[in-house]
Protein backbone atom coordinates (compact mmCIF):
# COMPACT_ATOMS: atom_id res chain seq x y z
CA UNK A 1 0.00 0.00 0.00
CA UNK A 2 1.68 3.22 -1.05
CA UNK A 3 0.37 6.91 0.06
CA UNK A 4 1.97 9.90 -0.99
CA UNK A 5 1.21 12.97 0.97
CA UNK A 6 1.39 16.00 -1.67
CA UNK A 7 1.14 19.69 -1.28
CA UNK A 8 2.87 19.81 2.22
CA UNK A 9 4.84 21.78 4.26
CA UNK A 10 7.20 19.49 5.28
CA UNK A 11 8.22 19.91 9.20
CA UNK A 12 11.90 17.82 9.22
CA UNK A 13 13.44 18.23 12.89
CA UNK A 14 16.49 15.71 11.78
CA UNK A 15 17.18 18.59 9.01
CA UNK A 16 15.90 21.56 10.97
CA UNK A 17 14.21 22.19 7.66
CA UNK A 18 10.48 23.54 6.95
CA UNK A 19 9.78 23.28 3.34
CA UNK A 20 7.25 22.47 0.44
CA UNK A 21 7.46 18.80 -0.61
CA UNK A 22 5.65 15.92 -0.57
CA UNK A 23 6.34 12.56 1.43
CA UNK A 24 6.00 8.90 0.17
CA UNK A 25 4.53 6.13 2.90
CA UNK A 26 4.83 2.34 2.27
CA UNK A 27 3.36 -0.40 4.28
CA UNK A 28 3.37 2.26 6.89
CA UNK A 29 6.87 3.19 7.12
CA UNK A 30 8.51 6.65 5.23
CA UNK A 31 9.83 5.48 2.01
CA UNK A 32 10.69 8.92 0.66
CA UNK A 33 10.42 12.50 0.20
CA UNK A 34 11.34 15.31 -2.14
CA UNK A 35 10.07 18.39 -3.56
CA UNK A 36 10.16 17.66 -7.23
CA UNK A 37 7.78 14.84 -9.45
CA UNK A 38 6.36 12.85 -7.21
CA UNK A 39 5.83 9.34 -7.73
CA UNK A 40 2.77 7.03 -8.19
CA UNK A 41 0.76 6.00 -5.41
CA UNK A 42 -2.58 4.09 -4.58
CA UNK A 43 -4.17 6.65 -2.16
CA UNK A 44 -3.04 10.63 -2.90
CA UNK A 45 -3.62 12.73 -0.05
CA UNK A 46 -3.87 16.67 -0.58
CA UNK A 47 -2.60 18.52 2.50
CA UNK A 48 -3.32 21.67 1.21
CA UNK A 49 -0.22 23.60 1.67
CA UNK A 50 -0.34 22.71 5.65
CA UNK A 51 2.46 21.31 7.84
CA UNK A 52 2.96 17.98 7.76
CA UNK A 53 5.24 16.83 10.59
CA UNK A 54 6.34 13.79 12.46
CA UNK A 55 3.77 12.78 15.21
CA UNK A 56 4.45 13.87 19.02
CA UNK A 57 5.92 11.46 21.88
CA UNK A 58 5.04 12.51 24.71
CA UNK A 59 6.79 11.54 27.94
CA UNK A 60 5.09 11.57 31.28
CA UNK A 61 1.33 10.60 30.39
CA UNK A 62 -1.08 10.23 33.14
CA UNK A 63 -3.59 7.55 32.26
CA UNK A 64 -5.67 6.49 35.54
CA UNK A 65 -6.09 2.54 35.11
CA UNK A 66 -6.29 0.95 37.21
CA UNK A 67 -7.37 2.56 39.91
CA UNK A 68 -9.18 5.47 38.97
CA UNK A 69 -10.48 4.83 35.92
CA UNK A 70 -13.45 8.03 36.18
CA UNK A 71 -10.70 10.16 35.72
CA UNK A 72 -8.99 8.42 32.17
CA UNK A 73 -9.21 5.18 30.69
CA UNK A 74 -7.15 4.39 28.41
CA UNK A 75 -10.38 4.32 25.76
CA UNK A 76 -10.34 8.37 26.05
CA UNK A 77 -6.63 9.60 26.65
CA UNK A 78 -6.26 8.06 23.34
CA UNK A 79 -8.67 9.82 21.74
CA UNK A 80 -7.47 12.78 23.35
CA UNK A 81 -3.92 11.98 22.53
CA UNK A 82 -4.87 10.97 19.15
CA UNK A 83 -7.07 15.09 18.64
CA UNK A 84 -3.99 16.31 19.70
CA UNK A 85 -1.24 14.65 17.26
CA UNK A 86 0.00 12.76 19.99
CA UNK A 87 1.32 9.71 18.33
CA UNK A 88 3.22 7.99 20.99
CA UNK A 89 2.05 8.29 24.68
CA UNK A 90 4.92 6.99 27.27
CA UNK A 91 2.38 6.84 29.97
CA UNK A 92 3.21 6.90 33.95
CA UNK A 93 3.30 4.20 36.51
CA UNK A 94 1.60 7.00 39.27
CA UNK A 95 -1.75 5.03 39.69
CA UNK A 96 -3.71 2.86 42.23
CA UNK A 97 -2.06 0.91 42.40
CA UNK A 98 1.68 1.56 41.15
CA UNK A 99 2.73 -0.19 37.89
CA UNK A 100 5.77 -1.94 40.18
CA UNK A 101 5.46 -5.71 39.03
CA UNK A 102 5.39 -7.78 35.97
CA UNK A 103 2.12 -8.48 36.11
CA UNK A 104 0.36 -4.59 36.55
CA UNK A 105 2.96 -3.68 33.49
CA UNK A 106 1.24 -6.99 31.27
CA UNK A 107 -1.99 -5.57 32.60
CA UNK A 108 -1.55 -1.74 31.00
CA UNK A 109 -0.03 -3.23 27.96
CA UNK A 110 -3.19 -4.90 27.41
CA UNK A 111 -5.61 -2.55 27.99
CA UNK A 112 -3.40 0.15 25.77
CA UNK A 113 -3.26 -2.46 23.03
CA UNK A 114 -6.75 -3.28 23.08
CA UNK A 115 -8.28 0.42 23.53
CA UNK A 116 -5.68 3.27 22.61
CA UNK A 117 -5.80 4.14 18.49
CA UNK A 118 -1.82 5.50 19.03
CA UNK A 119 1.18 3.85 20.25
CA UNK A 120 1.24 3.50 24.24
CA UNK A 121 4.93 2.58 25.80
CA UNK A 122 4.26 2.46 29.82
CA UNK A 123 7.07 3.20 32.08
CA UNK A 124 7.15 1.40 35.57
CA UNK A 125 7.97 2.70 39.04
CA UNK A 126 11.65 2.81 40.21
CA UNK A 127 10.60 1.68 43.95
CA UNK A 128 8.17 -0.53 45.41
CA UNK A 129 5.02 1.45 45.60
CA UNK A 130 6.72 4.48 44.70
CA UNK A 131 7.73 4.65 48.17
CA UNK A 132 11.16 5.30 47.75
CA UNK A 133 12.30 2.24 50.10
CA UNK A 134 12.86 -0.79 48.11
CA UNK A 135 13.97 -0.67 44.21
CA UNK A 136 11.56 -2.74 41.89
CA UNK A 137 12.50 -5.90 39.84
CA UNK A 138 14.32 -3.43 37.01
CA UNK A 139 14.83 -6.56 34.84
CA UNK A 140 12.03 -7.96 35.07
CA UNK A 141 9.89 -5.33 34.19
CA UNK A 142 12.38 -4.61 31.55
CA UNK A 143 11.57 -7.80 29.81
CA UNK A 144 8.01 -6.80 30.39
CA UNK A 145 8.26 -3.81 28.26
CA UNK A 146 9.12 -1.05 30.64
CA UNK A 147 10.70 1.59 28.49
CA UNK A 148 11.89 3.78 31.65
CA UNK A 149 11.43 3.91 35.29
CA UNK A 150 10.40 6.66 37.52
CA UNK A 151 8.67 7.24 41.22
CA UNK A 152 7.16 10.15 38.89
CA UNK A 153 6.64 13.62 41.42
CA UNK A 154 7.53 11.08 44.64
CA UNK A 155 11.63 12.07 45.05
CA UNK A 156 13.37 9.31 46.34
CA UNK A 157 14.77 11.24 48.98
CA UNK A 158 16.86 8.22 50.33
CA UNK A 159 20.07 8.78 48.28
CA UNK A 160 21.47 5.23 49.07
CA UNK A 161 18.47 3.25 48.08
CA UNK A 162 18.35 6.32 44.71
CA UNK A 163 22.57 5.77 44.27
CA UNK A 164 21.76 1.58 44.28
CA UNK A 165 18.83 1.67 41.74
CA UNK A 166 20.99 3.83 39.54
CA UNK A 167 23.87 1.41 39.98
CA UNK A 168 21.36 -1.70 38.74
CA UNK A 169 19.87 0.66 35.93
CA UNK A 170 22.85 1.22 34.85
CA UNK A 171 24.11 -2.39 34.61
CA UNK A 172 21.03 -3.02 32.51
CA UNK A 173 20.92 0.05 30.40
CA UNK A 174 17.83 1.39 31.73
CA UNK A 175 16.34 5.04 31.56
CA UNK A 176 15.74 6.69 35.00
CA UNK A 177 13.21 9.51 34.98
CA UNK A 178 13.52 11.73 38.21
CA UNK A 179 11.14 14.66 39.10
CA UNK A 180 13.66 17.35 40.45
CA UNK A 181 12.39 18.95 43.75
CA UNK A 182 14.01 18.66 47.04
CA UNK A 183 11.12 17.24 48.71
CA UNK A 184 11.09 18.50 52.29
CA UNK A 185 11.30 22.15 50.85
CA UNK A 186 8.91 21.54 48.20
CA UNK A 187 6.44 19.75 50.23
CA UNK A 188 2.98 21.80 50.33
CA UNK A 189 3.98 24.24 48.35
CA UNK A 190 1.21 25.75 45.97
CA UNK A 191 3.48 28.40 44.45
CA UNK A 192 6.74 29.80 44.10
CA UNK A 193 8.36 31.82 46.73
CA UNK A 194 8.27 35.13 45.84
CA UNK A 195 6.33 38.55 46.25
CA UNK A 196 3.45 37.28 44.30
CA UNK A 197 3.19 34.46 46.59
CA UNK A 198 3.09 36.28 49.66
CA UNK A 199 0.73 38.78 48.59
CA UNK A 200 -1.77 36.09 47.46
CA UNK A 201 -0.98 33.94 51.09
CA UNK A 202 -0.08 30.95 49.23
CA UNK A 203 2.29 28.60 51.38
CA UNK A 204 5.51 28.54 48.32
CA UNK A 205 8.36 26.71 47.74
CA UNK A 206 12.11 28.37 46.51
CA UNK A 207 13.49 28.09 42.51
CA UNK A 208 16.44 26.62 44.50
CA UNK A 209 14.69 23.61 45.69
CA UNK A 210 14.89 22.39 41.90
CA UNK A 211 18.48 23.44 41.45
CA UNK A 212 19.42 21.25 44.76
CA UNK A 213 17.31 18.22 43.47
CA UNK A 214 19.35 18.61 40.28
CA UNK A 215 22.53 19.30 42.07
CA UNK A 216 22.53 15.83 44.05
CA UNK A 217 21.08 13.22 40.94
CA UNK A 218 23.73 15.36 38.86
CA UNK A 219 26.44 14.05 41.68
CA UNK A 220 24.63 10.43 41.61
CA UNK A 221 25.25 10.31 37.63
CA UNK A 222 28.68 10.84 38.23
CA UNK A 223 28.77 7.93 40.46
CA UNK A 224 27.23 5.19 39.01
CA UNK A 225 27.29 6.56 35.40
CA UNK A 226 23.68 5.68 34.62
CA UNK A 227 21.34 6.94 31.89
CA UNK A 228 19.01 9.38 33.60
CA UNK A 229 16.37 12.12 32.18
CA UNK A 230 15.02 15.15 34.93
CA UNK A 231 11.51 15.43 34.00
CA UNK A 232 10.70 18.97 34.36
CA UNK A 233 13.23 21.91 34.61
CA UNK A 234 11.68 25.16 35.33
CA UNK A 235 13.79 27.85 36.54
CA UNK A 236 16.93 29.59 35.77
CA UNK A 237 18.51 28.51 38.43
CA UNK A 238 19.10 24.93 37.49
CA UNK A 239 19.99 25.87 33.72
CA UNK A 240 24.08 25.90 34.74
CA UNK A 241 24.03 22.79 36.73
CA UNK A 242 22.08 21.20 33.70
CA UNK A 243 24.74 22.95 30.94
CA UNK A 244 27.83 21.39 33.02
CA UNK A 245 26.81 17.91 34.02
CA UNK A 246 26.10 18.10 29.84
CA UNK A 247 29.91 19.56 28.81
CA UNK A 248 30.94 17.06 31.26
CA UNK A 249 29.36 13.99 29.26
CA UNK A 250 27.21 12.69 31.72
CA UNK A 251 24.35 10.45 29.94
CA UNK A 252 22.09 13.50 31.28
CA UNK A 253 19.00 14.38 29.06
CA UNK A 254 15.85 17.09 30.63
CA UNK A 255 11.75 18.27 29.73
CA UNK A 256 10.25 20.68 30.87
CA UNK A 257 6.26 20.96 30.48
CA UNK A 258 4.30 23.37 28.11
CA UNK A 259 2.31 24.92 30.99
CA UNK A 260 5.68 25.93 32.37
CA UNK A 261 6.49 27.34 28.29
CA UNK A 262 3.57 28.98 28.14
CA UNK A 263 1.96 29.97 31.73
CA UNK A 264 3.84 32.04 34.74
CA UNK A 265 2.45 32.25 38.44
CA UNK A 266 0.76 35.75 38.00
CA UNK A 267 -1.61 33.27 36.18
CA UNK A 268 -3.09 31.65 39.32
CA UNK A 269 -4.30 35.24 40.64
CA UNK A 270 -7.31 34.91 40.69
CA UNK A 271 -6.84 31.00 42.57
CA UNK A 272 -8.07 29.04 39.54
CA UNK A 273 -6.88 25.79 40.70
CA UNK A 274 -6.89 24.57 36.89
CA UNK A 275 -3.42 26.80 37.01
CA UNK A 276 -2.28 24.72 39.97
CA UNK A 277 0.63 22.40 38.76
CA UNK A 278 3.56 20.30 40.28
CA UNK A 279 6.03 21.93 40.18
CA UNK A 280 3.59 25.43 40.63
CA UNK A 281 4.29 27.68 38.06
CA UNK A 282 7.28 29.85 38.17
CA UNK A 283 8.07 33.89 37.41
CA UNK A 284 8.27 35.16 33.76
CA UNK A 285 12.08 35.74 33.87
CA UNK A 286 11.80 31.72 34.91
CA UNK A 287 9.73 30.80 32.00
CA UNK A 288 11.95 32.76 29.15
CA UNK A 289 15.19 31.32 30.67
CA UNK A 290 13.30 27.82 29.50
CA UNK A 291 11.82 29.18 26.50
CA UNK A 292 15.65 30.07 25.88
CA UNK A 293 17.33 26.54 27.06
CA UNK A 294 14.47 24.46 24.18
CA UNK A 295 15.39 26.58 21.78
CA UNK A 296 19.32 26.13 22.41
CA UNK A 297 18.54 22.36 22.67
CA UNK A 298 19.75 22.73 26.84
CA UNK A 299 16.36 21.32 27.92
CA UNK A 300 15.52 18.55 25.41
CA UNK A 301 12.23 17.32 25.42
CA UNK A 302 8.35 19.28 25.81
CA UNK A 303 5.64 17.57 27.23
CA UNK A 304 1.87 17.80 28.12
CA UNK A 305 2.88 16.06 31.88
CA UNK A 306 -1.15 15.11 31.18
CA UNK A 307 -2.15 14.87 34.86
CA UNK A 308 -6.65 13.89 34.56
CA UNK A 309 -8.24 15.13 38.14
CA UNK A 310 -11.74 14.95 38.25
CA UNK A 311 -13.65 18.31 39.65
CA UNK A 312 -14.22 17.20 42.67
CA UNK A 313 -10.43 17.46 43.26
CA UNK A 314 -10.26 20.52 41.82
CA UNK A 315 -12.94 22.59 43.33
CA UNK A 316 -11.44 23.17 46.79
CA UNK A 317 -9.31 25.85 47.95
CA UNK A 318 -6.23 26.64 46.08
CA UNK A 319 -3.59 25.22 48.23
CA UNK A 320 -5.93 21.93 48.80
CA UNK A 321 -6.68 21.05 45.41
CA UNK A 322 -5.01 18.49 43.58
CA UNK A 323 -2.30 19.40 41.14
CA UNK A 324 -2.19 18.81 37.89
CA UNK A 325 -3.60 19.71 34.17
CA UNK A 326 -5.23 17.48 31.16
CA UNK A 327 -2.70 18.52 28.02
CA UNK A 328 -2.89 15.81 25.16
CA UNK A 329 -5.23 17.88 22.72
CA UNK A 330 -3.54 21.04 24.37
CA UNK A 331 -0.37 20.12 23.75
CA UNK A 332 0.19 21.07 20.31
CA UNK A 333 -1.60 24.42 19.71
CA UNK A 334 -0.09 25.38 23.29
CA UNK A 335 3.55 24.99 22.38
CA UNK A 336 3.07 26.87 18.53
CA UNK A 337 2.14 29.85 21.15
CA UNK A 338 6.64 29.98 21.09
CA UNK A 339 6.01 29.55 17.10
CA UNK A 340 3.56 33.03 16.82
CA UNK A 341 5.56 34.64 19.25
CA UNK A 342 8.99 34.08 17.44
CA UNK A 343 10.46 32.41 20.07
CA UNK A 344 11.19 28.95 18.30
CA UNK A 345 11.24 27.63 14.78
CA UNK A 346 8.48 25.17 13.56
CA UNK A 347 11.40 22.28 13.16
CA UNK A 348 13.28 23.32 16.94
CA UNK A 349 9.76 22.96 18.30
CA UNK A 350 9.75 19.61 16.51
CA UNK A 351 12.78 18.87 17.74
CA UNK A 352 11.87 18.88 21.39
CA UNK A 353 7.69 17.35 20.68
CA UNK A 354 8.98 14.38 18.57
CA UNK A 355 12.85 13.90 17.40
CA UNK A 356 14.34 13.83 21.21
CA UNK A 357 12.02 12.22 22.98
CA UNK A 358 12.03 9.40 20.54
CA UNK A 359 15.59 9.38 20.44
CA UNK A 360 15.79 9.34 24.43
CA UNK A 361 13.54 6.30 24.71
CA UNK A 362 15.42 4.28 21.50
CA UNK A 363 12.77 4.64 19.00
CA UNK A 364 12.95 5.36 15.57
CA UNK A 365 9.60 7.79 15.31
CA UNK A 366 10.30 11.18 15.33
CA UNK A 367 11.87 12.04 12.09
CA UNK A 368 10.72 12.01 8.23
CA UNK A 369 13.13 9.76 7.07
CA UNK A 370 12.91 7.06 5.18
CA UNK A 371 12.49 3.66 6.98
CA UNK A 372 11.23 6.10 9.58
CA UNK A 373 7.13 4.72 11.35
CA UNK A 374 4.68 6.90 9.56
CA UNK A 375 3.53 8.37 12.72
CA UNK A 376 2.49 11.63 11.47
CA UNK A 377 0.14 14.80 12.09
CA UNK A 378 -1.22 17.45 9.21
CA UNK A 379 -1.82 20.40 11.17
CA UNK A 380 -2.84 24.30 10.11
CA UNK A 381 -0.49 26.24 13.05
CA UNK A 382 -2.38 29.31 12.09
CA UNK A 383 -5.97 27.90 12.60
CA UNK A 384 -7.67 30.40 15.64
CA UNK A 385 -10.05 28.84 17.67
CA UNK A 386 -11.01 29.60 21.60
CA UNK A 387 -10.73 26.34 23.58
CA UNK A 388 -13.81 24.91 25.03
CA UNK A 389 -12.70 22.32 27.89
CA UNK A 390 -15.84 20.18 27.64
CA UNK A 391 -15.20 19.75 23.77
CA UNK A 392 -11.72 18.04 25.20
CA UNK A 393 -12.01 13.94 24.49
CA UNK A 394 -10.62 13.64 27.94
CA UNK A 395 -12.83 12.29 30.78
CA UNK A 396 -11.56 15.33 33.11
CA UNK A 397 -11.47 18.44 31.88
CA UNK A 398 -9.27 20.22 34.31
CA UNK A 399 -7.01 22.48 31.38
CA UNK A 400 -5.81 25.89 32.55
CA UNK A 401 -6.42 26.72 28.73
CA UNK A 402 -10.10 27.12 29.00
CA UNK A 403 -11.66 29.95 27.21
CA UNK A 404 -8.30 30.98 26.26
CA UNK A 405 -7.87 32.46 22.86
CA UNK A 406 -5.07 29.40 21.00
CA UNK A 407 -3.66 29.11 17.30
CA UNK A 408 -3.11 25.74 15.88
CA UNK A 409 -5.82 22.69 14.52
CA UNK A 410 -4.79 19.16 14.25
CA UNK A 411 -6.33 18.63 10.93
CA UNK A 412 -5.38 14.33 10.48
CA UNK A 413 -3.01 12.12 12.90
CA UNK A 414 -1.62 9.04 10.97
CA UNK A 415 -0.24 6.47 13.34
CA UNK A 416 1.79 3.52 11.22
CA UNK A 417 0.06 5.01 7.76
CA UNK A 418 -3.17 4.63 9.42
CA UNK A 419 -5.31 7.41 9.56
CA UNK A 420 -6.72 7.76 13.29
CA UNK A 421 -7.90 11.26 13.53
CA UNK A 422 -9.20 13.63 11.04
């Protein structure tokens, strides 16, 4: 089965190049692309002089089974993920209870397979019940399909029992995701310390609890040498630590979140607890530092850190809510908010959604070469529309982007050639 995808802008992160073209897809893999005759296919598809780019991975995916399945099944984060171009969701091991055997990893795979349109790779928890006491069975759930391992916003604050699962990640090649926050400072904290904070009451926690988490895995890495990946950096402060532990060729990758591209804590105001978020959200000269580190290729990876709470954990006061915000179908016209504003290039922003996250985790999506997965979205980034949350395919609807004003349709998602969206 050939396709050939004519009249595109072609989005190439591998190249850094956006250009007119068209792309080639065989047996649902890239065969080629070009920009001059294009060759005979079965099916012809017309993009219309829109972007045509490779489809998102998105690390850190909250989906609630088991456990809490009223907040996201599997069923609707990937329809959500599949609205939002998200081809590839590398989903969490946070639920009730923690994916920390064999046998809750087989379970997730499962359900993915049998309910998700889009690829779902699970990650599994690095301690026993994510209580930072007792490493899992690495190997096991390795060989179970684990594609990383992480206690997810729980910091194993034990650095013996952290420095030991390291050590045995590292003898197995595994991919350690840590949440940087030094936990007793950071613990209750709805904001960041500051003088918005304290006018507002709100108990905060210092941009230098992030730079000490850092500072201590960053140690850790030079210990044991593992492969390791800080899910969300979000102040200046940590930006050096990250740059060094990088010159000095530690296997050292980092994210950071679109709310924390895109949002700053003079958003919460008004004590929307939609804007509450783990970490909270930081000061402007925080979020351009970050907008400046993605687009230097310092912090690698953006992702929607899609966190489903149902209202009822949401409509409390501010610093008793639960944290957290739905971002697969948000995810996308979110981020081209750096796009319209000049801040990043349609093939860095690429670069961060899709090429290095795929790269991180080993996989070979990503990119618009040939042999390449077709995982692919056809997207208009200058589409306006004003976001409706209960229009979101999500079972929660708890987005800080509600009512907000965004650029940017998902017009078709292709996952393997096959069209799941559009």
């Amino acid at each position: 089965m050939k396709t050939l995808f004519t009249n595109a802008r072609l989005i190439d992160p591998e190249a850094q190049t956006d250009a007119p073209g068209w792309l080639l897809v065989v047996d649902g893999s890239i065969a080629a692309q070009g920009d001059g005759e294009a060759p005979q296919a079965d099916e012809i598809v017309d993009c219309g002089g829109k972007c045509l780019a490779p489809g998102i991975v998105d690390i850190g995916v909250k989906v609630c089974e088991p456990g809490e399945r009223h907040k996201e099944s599997y069923r609707s984060a990937g329809l959500a993920a599949a609205a939002g171009g998200v081809t590839t969701m590398v989903t969490r091991p946070d639920t009730l209870p923690a994916i920390d055997t064999p046998e809750t990893l087989e379970f997730v795979r499962r359900r993915a397979n049998e309910a998700a349109p889009v690829n779902v790779l699970p990650m599994a928890a690095l301690t026993k019940g994510r209580e930072g006491r007792e490493m899992t069975e690495i190997g096991f759930l390795l060989d179970a399909g684990a594609v990383a391992f992480t206690d997810c916003d729980r910091v194993v604050s034990d650095t013996k029992v952290f420095s030991r699962a390291l050590t045995y990640a590292r003898s197995l090649g595994a991919l350690v995701i840590a949440h940087v926050q030094e936990p007793i400072l950071s613990n209750g904290a709805a904001a960041t310390s500051g003088k918005f904070a304290s006018l507002r009451g709100l108990s905060a926690v210092t941009p230098m609890a992030e730079r000490m988490a850092l500072d201590r895995d960053i140690a850790l890495l030079e210990m044991t040498g593992a492969r390791y990946h800080a899910d969300q950096i979000t102040t200046a402060r940590a930006l050096p630590a990250l740059e060094r532990a990088k010159k000095n060729g530690l296997d050292i990758t980092a994210g950071t979140s679109v709310h924390h591209l895109t949002l700053n804590e003079l958003d919460v105001s008004d004590y929307r607890t939609f804007f509450k978020v783990k970490p909270p959200l930081r000061s402007e000269e925080d979020r351009m530092a970050v907008v400046e580190a993605v687009r230097t290729g310092l912090i690698d990876t953006i992702s929607s850190m899609h966190t489903p709470q149902d209202e009822e954990s949401k409509r409390l006061p501010f610093e008793e809510a639960a944290s957290g915000a739905v971002g697969l179908e948000t995810l996308l016209p979110a981020a081209l908010r750096l796009y319209h504003s000049e801040h990043l290039t349609l093939p860095q922003l690429f670069r961060a959604l899709s090429l290095n996250p795929a790269r991180r985790l080993g996989l070979a999506a990503g990119r618009l070469a040939a042999d390449a997965p077709a995982d692919l979205i056809l997207f208009d980034p200058d589409a306006p529309f004003v976001l409706d949350r209960f229009g979101l395919n999500s079972k929660s609807k708890n987005t800080p982007f509600d009512g907000a004003r965004m650029q940017g349709k998902v017009l078709a998602t292709f996952v393997g050639g096959e069209k799941v969206f559009g």
